[in-house]
N, C-alpha and C. Protein backbone atom coordinates (compact mmCIF):
# COMPACT_ATOMS: atom_id res chain seq x y z
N UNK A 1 -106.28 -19.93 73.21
CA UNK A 1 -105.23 -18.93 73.11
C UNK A 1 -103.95 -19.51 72.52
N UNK A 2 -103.58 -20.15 72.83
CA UNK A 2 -102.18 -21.29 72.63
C UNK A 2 -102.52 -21.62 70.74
N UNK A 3 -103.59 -21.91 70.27
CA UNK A 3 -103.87 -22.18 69.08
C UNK A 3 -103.55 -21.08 68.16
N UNK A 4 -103.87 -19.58 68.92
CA UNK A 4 -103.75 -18.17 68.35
C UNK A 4 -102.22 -18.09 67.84
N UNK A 5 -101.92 -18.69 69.02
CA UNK A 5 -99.91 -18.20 69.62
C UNK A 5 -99.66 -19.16 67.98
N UNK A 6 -100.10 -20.44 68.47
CA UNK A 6 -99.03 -21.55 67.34
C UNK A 6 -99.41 -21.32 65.94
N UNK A 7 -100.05 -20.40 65.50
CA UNK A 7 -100.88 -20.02 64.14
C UNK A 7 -99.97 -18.98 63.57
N UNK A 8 -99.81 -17.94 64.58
CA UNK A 8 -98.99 -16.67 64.26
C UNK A 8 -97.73 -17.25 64.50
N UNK A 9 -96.64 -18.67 65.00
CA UNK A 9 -95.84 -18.87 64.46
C UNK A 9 -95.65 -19.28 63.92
N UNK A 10 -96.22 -20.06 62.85
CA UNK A 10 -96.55 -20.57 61.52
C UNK A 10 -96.34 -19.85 60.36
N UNK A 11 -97.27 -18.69 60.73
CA UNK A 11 -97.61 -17.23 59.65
C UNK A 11 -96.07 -17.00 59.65
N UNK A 12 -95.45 -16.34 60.95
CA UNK A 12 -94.38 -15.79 60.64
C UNK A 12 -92.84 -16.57 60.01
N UNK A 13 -92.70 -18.02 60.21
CA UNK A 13 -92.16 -18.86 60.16
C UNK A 13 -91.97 -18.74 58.46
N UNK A 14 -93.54 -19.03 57.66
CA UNK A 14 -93.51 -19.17 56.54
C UNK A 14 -92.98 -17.37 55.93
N UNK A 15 -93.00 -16.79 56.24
CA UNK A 15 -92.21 -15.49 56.20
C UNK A 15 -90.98 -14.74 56.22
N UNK A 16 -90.47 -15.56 56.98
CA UNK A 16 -89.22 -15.33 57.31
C UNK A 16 -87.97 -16.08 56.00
N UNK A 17 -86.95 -15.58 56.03
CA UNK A 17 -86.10 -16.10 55.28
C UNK A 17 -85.78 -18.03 55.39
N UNK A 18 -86.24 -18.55 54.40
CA UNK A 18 -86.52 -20.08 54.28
C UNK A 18 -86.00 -20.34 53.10
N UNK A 19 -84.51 -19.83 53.22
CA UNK A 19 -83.26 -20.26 52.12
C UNK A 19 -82.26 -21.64 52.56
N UNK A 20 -81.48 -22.29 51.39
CA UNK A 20 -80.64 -23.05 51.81
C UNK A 20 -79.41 -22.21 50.82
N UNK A 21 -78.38 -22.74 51.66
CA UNK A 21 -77.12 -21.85 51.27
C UNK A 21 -76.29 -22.48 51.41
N UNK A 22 -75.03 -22.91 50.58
CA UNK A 22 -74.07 -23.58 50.33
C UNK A 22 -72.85 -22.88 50.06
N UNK A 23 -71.70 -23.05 50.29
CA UNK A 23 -70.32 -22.54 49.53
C UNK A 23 -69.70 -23.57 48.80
N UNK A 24 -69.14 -23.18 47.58
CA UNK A 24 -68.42 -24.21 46.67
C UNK A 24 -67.27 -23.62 46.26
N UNK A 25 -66.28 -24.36 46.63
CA UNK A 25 -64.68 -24.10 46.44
C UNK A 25 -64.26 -25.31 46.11
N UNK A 26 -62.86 -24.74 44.65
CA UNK A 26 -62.61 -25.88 44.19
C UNK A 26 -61.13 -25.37 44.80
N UNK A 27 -59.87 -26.59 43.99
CA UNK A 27 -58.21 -26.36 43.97
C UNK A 27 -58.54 -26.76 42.61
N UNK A 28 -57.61 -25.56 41.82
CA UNK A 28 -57.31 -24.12 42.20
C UNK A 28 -58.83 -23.25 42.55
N UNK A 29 -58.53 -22.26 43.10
CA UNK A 29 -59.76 -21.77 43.32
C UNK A 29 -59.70 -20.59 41.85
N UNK A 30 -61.09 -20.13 41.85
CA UNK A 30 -61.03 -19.12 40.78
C UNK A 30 -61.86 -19.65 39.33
N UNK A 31 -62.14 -20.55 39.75
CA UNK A 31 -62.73 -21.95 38.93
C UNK A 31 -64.10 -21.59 38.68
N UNK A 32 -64.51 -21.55 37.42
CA UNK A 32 -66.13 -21.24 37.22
C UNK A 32 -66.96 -22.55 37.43
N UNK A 33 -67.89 -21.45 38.35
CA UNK A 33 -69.10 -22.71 38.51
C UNK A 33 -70.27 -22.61 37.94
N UNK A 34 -70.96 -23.65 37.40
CA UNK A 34 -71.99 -23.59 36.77
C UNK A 34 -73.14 -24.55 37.43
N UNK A 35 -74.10 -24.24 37.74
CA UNK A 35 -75.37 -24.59 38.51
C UNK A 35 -76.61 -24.73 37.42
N UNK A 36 -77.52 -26.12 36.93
CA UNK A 36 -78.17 -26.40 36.56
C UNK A 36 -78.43 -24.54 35.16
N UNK A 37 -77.17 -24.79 34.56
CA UNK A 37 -76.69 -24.77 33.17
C UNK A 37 -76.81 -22.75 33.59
N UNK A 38 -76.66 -22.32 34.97
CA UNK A 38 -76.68 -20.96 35.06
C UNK A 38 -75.41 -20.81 35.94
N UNK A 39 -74.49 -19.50 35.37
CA UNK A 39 -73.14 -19.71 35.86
C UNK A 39 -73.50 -18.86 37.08
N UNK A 40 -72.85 -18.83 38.36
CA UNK A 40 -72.92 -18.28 39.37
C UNK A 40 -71.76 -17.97 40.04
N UNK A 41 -70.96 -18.05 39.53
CA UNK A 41 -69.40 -17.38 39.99
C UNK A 41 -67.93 -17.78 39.92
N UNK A 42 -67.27 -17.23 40.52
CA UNK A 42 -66.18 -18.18 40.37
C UNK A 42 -66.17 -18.22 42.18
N UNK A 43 -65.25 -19.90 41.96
CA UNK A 43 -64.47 -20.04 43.51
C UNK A 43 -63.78 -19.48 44.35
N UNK A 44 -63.90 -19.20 45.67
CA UNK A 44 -65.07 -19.68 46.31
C UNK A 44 -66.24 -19.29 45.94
N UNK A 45 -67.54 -19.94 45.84
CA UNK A 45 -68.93 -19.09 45.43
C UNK A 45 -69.77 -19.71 46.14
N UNK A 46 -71.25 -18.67 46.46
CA UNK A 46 -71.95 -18.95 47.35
C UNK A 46 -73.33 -18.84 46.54
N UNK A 47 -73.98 -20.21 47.21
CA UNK A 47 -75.20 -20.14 46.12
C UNK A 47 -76.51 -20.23 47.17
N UNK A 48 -77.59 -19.42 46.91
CA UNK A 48 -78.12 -19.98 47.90
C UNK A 48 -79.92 -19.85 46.88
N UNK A 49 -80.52 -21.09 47.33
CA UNK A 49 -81.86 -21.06 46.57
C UNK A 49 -83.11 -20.93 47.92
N UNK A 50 -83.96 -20.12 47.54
CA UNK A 50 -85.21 -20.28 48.56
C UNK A 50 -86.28 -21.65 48.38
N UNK A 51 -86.89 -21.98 49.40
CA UNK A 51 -87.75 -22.63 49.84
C UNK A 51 -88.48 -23.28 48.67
N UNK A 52 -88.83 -22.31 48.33
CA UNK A 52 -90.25 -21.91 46.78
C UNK A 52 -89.65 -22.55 45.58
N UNK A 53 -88.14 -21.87 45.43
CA UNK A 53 -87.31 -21.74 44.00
C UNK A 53 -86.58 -23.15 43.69
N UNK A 54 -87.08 -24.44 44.91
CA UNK A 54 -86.02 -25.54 44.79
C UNK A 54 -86.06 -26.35 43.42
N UNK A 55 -85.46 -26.27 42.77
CA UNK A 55 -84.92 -26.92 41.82
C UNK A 55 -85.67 -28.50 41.71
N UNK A 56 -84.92 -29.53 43.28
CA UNK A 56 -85.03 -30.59 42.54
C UNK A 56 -84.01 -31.17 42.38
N UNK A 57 -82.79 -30.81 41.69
CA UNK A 57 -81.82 -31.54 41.52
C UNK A 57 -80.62 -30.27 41.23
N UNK A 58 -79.74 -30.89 41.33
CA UNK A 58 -78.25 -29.25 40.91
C UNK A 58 -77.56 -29.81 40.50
N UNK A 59 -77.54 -29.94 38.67
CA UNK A 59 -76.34 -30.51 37.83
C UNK A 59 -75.41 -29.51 38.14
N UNK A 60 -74.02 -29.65 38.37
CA UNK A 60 -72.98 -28.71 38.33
C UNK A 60 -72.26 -28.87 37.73
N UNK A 61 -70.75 -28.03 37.47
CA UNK A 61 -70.02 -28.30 36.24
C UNK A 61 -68.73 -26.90 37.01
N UNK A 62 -67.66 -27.56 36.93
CA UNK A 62 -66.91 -26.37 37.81
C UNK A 62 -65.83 -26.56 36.70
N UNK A 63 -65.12 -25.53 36.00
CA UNK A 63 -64.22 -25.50 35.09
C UNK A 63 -63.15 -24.07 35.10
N UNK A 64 -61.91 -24.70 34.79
CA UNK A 64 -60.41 -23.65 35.10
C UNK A 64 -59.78 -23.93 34.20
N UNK A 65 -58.98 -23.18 33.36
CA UNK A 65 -58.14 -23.50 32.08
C UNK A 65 -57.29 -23.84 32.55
N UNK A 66 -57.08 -24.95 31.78
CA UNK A 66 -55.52 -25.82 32.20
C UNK A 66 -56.14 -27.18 32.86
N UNK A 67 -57.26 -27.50 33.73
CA UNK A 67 -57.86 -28.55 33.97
C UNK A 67 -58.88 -29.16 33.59
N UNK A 68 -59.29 -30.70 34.08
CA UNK A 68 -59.94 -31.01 33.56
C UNK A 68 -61.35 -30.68 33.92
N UNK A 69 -62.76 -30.73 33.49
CA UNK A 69 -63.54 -30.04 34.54
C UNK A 69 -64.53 -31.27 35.09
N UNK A 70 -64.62 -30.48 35.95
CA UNK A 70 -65.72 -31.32 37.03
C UNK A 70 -66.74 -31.41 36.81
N UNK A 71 -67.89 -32.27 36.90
CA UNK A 71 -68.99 -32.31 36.67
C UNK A 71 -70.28 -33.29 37.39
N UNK A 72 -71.45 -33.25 37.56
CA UNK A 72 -72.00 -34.14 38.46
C UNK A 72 -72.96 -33.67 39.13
N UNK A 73 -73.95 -34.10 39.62
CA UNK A 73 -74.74 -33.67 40.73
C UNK A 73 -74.36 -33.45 41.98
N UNK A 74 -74.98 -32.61 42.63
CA UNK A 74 -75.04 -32.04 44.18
C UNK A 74 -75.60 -32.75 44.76
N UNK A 75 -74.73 -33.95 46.12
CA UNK A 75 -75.49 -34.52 46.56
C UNK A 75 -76.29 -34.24 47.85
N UNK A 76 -77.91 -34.17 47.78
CA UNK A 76 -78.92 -33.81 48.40
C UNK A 76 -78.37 -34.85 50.00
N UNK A 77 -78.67 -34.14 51.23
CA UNK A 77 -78.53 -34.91 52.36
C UNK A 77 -79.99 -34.69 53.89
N UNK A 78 -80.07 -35.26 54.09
CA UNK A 78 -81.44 -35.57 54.92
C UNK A 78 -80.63 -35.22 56.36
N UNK A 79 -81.46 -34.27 56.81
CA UNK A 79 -81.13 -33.03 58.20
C UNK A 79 -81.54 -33.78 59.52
N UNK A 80 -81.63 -34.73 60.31
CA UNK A 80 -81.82 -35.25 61.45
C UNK A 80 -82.46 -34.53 61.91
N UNK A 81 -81.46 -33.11 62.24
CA UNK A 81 -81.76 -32.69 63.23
C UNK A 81 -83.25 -31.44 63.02
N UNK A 82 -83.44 -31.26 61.86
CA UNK A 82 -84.85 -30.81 61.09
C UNK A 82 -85.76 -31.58 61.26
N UNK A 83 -85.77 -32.77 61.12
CA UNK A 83 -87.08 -33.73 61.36
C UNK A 83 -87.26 -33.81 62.97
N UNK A 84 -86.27 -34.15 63.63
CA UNK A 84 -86.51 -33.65 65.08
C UNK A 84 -87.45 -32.55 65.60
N UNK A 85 -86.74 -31.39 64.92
CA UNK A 85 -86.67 -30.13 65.18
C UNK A 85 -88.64 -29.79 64.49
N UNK A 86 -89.06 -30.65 63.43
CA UNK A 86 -90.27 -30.51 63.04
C UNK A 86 -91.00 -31.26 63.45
N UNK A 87 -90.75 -32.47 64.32
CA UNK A 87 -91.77 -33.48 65.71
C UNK A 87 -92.00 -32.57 66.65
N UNK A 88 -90.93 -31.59 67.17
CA UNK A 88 -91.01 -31.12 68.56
C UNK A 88 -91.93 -29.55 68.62
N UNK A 89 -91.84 -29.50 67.48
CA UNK A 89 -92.45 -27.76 67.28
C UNK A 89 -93.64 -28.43 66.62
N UNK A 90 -94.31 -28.97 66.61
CA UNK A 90 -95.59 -29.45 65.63
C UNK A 90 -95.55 -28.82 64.36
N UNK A 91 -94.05 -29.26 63.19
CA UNK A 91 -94.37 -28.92 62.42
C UNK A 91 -94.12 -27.18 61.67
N UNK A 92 -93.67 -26.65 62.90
CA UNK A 92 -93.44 -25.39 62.19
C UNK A 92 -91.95 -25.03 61.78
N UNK A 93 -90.80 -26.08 62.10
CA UNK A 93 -89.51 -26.16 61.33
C UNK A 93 -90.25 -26.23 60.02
N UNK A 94 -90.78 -27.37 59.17
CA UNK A 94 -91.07 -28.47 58.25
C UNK A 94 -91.44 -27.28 57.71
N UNK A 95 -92.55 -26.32 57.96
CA UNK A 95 -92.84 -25.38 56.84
C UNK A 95 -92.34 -24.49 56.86
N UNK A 96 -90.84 -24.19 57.17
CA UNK A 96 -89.91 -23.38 56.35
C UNK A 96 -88.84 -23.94 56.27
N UNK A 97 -88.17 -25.15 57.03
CA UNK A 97 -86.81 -25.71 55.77
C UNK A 97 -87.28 -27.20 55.62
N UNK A 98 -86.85 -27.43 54.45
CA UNK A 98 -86.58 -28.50 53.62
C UNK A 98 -86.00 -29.53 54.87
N UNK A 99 -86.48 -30.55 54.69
CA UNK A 99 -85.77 -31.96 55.64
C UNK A 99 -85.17 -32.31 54.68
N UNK A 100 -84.51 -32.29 53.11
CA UNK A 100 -83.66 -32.83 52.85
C UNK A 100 -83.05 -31.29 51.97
N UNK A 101 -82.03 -31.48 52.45
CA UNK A 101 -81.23 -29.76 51.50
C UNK A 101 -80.11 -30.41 51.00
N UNK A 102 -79.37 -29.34 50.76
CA UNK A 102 -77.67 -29.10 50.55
C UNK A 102 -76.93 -29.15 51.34
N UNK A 103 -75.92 -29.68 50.98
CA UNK A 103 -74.70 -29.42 52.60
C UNK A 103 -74.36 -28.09 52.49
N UNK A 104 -73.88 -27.81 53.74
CA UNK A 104 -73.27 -26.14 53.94
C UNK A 104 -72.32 -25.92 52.80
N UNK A 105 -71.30 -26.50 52.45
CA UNK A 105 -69.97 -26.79 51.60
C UNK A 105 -69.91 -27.88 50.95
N UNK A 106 -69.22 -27.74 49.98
CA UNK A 106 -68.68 -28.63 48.89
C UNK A 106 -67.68 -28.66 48.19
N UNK A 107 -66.28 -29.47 48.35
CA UNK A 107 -65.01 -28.65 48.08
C UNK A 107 -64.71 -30.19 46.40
N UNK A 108 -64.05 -29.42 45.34
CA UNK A 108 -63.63 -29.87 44.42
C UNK A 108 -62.36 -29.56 44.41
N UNK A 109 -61.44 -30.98 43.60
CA UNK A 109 -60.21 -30.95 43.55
C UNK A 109 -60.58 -31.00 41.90
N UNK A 110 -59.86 -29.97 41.02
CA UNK A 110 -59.55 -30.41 39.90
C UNK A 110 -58.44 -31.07 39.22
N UNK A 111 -58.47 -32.05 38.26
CA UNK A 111 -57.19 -32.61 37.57
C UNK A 111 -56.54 -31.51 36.82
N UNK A 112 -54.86 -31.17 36.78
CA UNK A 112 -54.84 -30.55 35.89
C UNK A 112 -54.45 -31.41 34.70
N UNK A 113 -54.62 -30.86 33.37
CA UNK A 113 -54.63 -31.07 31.97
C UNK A 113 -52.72 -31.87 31.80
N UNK A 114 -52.65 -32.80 31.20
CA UNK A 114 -51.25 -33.03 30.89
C UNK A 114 -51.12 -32.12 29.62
N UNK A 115 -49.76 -31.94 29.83
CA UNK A 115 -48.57 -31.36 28.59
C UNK A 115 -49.43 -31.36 27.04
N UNK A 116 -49.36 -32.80 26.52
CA UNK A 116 -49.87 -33.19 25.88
C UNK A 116 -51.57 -32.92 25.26
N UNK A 117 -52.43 -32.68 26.10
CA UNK A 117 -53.53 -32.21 26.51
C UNK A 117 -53.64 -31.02 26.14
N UNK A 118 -52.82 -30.03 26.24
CA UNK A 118 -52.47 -28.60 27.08
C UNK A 118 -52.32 -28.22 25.20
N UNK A 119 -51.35 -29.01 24.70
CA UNK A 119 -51.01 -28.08 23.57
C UNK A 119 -52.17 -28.82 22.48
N UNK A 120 -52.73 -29.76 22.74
CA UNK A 120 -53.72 -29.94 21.77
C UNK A 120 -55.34 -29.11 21.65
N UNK A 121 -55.39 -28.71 22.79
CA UNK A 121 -56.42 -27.73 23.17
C UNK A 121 -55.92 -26.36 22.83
N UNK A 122 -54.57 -25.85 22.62
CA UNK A 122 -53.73 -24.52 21.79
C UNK A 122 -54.05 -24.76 20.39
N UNK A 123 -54.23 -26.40 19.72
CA UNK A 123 -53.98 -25.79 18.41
C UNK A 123 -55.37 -25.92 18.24
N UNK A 124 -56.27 -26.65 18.33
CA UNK A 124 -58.02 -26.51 18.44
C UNK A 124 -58.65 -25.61 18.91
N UNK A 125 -58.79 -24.71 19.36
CA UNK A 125 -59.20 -23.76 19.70
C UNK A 125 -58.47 -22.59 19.82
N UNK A 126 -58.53 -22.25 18.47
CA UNK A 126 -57.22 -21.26 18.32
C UNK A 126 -58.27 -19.53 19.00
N UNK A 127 -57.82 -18.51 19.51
CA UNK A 127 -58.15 -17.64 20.05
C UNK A 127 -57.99 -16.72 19.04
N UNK A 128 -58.70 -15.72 19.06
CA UNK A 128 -59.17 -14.64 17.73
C UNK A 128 -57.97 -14.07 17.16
N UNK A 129 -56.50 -13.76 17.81
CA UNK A 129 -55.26 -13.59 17.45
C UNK A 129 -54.18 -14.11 18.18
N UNK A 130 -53.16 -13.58 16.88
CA UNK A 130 -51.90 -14.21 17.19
C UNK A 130 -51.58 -13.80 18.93
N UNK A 131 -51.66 -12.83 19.52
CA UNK A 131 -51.17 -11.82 20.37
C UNK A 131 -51.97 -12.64 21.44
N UNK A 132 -53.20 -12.69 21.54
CA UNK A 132 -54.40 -13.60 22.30
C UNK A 132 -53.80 -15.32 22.54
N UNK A 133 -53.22 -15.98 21.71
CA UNK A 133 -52.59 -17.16 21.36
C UNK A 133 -51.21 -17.31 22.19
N UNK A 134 -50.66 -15.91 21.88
CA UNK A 134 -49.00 -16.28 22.54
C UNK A 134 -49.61 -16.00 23.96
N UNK A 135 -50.39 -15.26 24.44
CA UNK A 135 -50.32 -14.74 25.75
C UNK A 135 -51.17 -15.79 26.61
N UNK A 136 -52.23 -16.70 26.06
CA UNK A 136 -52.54 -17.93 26.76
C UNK A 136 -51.47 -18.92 26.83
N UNK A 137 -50.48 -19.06 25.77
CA UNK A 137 -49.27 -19.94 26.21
C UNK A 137 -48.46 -19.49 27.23
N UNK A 138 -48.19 -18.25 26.94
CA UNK A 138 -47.59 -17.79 28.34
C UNK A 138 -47.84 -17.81 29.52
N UNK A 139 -49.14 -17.73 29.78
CA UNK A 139 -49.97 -18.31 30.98
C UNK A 139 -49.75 -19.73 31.83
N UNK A 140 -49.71 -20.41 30.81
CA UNK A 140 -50.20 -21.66 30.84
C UNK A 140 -48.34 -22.14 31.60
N UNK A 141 -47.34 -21.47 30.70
CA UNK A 141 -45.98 -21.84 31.20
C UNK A 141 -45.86 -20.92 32.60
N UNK A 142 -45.73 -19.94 32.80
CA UNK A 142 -45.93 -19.00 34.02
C UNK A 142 -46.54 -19.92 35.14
N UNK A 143 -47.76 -20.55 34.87
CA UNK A 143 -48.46 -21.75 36.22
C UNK A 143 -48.08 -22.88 35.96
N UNK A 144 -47.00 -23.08 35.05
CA UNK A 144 -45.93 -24.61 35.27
C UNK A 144 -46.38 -25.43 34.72
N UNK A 145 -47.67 -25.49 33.65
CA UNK A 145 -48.60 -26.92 33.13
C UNK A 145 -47.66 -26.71 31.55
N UNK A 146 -46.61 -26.27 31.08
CA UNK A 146 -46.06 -26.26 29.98
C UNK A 146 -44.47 -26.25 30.51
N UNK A 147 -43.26 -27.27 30.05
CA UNK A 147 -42.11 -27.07 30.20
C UNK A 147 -41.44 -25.75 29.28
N UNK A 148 -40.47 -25.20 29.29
CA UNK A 148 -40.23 -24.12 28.65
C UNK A 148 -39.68 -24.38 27.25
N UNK A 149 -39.13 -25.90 27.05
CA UNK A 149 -38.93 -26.42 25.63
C UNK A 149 -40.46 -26.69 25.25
N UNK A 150 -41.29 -27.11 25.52
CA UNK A 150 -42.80 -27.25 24.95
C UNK A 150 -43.07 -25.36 24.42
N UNK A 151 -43.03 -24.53 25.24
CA UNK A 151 -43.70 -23.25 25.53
C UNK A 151 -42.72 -22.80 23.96
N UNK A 152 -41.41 -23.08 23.75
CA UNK A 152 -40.69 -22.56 22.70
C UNK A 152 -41.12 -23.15 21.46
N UNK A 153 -41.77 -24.44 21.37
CA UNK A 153 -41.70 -25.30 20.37
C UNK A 153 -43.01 -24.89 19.98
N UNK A 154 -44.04 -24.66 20.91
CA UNK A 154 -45.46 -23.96 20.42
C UNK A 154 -45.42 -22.76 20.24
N UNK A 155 -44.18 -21.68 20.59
CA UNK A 155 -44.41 -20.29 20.20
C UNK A 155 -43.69 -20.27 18.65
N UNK A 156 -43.23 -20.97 18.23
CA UNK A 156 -42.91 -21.27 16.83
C UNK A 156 -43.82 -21.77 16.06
N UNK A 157 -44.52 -22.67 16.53
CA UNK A 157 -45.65 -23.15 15.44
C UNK A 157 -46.42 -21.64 15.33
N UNK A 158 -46.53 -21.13 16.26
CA UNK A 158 -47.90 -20.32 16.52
C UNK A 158 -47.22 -19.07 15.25
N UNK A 159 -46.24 -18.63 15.75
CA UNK A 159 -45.25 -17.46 14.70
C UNK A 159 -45.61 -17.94 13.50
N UNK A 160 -45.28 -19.17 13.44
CA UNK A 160 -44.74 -20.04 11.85
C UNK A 160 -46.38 -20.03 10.83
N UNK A 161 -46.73 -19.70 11.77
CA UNK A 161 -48.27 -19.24 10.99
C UNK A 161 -48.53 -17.76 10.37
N UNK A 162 -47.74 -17.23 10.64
CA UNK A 162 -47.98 -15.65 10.29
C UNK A 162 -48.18 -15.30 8.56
C-alpha cells in the first residue's frame, strides 16, 4: 500500500508546477534585460524557466541609456536544503526541482557613462531626426549625465547641421 501512496506522489510531484523563478533589478531601475539573447523586460523583472525548459546556462546583458551595460552569466547555486529535502522523501523533491537553480534575486549596479562618453555616443549614433537628437540630449541633461555648458555646446553642433 505505502508503495501505491509513494508512486502517486511522484506522479503528482512531477505535475505540479516545477519552475525556478528569479527577480532581477538593477540601479537605475528601468534597465533592459536580456536573457540568453531574449529580452524579458525591464527592471525590476521576473524571469522564471520550468523544470523541462532549463537552459543550462543564462548569458545576461542588462542595459540603460546613459550607462555602461552589464553583462555576464547567472551564477547557478547548489540548494542544501533540496538535496536534504530529496534524501528524506526518497527522491521525490529531486524529480521536480533542480538541486542546482538560480538564486531568488540578483541585483545590478550600473556605471553611468562619463560626459565625454555621453557626447561621443550623440554624435555616432545619430537618431533618425534633428527633433529625436535634441530631445535625447535633453534627457540626458534633465538626469544630470551632461553639464548645461556641454548640453549648449552639443545643441549647436546638432543645429549647426541643419
Amino acid at each position: 500500500m505505502w508503495i501505491r501512496s509513494w508512486a502517486m506522489l511522484n506522479l503528482v510531484a512531477l505535475t505540479i508546477g516545477c519552475a525556478e523563478r528569479t527577480v532581477i533589478r538593477s540601479t537605475p531601475s528601468g534597465a533592459s534585460v536580456i536573457l540568453n539573447d531574449e529580452m524579458i523586460g525591464r527592471t525590476p523583472a521576473t524571469y522564471e524557466v520550468g523544470r523541462f525548459d532549463w537552459p543550462g546556462s543564462f548569458a545576461y546583458r542588462i542595459e540603460a541609456e546613459g550607462y555602461h551595460p552589464e553583462e555576464g552569466e547567472l551564477d547557478q547555486v547548489v540548494f542544501g536544503g533540496r538535496i536534504a529535502g530529496a534524501i528524506f522523501t526518497l527522491g521525490i523533491v529531486a524529480l521536480c526541482r533542480r538541486m542546482v537553480g538560480i538564486r531568488p534575486r540578483y541585483e545590478f549596479a550600473l556605471e553611468p557613462m562619463r560626459a565625454s562618453e555621453i557626447r561621443s555616443d550623440i554624435g555616432s549614433s545619430q537618431p533618425a531626426s534633428t527633433d529625436e537628437r535634441l530631445e535625447r540630449l535633453s534627457d540626458l541633461r534633465e538626469r544630470g549625465l551632461v553639464t548645461t555648458e556641454e548640453y549648449e555646446a552639443q545643441k549647436a553642433r546638432i543645429l549647426g547641421g541643419l
